[in-house]
Protein backbone atom coordinates (compact mmCIF):
# COMPACT_ATOMS: atom_id res chain seq x y z
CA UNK A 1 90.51 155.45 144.95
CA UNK A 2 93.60 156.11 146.88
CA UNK A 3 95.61 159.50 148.70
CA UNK A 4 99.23 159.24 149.30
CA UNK A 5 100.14 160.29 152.93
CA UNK A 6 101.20 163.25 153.88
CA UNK A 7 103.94 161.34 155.89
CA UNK A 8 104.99 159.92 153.24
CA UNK A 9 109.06 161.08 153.31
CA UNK A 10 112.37 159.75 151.46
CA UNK A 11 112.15 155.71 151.12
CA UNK A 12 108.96 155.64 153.14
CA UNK A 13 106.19 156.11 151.14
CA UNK A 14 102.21 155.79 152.46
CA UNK A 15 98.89 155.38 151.06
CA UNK A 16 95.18 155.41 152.22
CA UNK A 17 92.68 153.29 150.58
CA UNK A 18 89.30 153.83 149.86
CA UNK A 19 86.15 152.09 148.12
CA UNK A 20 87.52 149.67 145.42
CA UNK A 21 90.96 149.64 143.75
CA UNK A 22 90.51 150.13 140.26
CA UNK A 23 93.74 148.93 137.80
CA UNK A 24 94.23 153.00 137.19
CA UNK A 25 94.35 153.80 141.45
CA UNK A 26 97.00 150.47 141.83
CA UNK A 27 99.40 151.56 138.36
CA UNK A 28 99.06 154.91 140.26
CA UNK A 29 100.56 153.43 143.68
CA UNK A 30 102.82 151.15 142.11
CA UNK A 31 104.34 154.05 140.19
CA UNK A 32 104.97 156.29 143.12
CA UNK A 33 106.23 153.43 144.72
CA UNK A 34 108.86 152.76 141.16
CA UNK A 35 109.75 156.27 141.22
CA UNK A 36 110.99 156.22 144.83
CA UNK A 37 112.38 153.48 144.34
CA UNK A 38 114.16 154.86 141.57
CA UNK A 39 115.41 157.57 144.09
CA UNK A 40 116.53 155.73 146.58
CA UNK A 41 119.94 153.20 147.18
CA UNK A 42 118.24 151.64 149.83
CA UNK A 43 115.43 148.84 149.83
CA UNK A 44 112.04 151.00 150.24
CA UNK A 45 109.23 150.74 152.94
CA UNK A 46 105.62 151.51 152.30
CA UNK A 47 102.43 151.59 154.52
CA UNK A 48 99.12 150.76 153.12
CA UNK A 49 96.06 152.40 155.34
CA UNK A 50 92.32 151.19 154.67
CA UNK A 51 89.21 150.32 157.28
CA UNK A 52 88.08 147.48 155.58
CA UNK A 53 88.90 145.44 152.67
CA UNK A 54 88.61 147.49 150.07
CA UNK A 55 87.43 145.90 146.50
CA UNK A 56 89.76 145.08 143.94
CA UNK A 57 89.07 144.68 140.33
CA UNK A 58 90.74 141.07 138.97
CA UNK A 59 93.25 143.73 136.48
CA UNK A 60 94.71 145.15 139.34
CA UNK A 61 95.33 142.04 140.84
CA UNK A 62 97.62 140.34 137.94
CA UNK A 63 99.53 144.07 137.78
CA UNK A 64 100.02 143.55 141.45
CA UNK A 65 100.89 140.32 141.09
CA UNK A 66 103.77 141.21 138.51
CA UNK A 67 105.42 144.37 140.55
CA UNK A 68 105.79 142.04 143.57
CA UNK A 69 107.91 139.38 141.55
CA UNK A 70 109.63 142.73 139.78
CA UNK A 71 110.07 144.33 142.40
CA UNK A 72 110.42 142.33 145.64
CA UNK A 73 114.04 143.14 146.41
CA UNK A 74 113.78 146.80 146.21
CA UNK A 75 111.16 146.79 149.29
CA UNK A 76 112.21 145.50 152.72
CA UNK A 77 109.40 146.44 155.38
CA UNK A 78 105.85 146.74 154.22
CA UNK A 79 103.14 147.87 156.70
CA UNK A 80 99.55 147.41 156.65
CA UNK A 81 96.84 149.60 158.52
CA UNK A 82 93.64 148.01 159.24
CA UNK A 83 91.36 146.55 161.58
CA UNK A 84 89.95 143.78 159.14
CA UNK A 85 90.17 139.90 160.77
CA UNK A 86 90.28 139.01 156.73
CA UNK A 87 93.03 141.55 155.90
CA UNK A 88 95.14 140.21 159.35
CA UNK A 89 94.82 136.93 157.31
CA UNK A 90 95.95 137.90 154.42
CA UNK A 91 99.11 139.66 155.89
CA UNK A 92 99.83 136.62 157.73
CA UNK A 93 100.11 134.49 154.45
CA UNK A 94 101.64 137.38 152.59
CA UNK A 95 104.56 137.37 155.22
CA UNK A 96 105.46 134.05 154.39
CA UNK A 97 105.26 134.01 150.70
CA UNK A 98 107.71 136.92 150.29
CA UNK A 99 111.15 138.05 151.59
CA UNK A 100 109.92 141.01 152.96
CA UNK A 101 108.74 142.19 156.29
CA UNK A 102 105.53 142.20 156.45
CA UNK A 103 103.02 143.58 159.32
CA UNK A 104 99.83 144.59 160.06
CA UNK A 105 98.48 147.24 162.65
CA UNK A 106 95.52 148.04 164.14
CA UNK A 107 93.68 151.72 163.38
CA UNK A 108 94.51 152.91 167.02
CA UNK A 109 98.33 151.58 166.03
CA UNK A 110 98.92 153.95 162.97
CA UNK A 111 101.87 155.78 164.47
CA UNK A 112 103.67 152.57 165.68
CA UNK A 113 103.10 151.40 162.20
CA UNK A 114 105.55 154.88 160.93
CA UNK A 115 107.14 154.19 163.61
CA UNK A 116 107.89 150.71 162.29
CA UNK A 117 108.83 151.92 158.66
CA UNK A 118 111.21 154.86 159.52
């Protein structure tokens, strides 16, 4: 299950995560994040807010999977909300696999993080 942000404003787009990602909740993300992308003649910049890591089912994983290498040019900062050790991880590794920034904020930090993205 997912909410987009309230903050969410021209190429920065947000969302809150909650419980586990179903392949419905991620096509629903990843086409908000197409259509302002669509909108926009500037690389994109979304935030991604959860507590812990949420569960994903293995569909939404291979869709994910196939935006990124689609899509990977058309986003240039991507930040991620969360106090999880395993999600800090899993930034970390992202960071380096792709050519876009990348960064992960504490809860307490979730300003910075718009902050960051604007």
């Amino acid at each position: 299950m997912y909410e987009t942000l309230d903050r969410s404003e021209g190429r920065v787009i947000g969302f809150e995560l909650h419980d586990e990602v179903t392949e419905a909740d991620l096509n629903g993300i990843l086409g908000e994040i197409e259509r302002t992308i669509a909108t926009q003649d500037r690389p994109v910049r979304v935030l991604l807010r959860f507590d812990d890591f949420p569960g994903v089912e293995f569909g939404a994983l291979d869709e994910e999977l196939g935006f990124w290498l689609e899509h990977g040019d058309d986003i240039d900062r991507h930040a991620v909300v969360s106090g999880s050790r395993l999600i800090e991880g899993l930034v970390a590794v992202e960071d380096r696999l792709t050519e876009m920034e990348i960064r992960q904020f504490d809860p307490d930090e979730l300003a910075v993080a718009w902050a960051w993205l604007a």
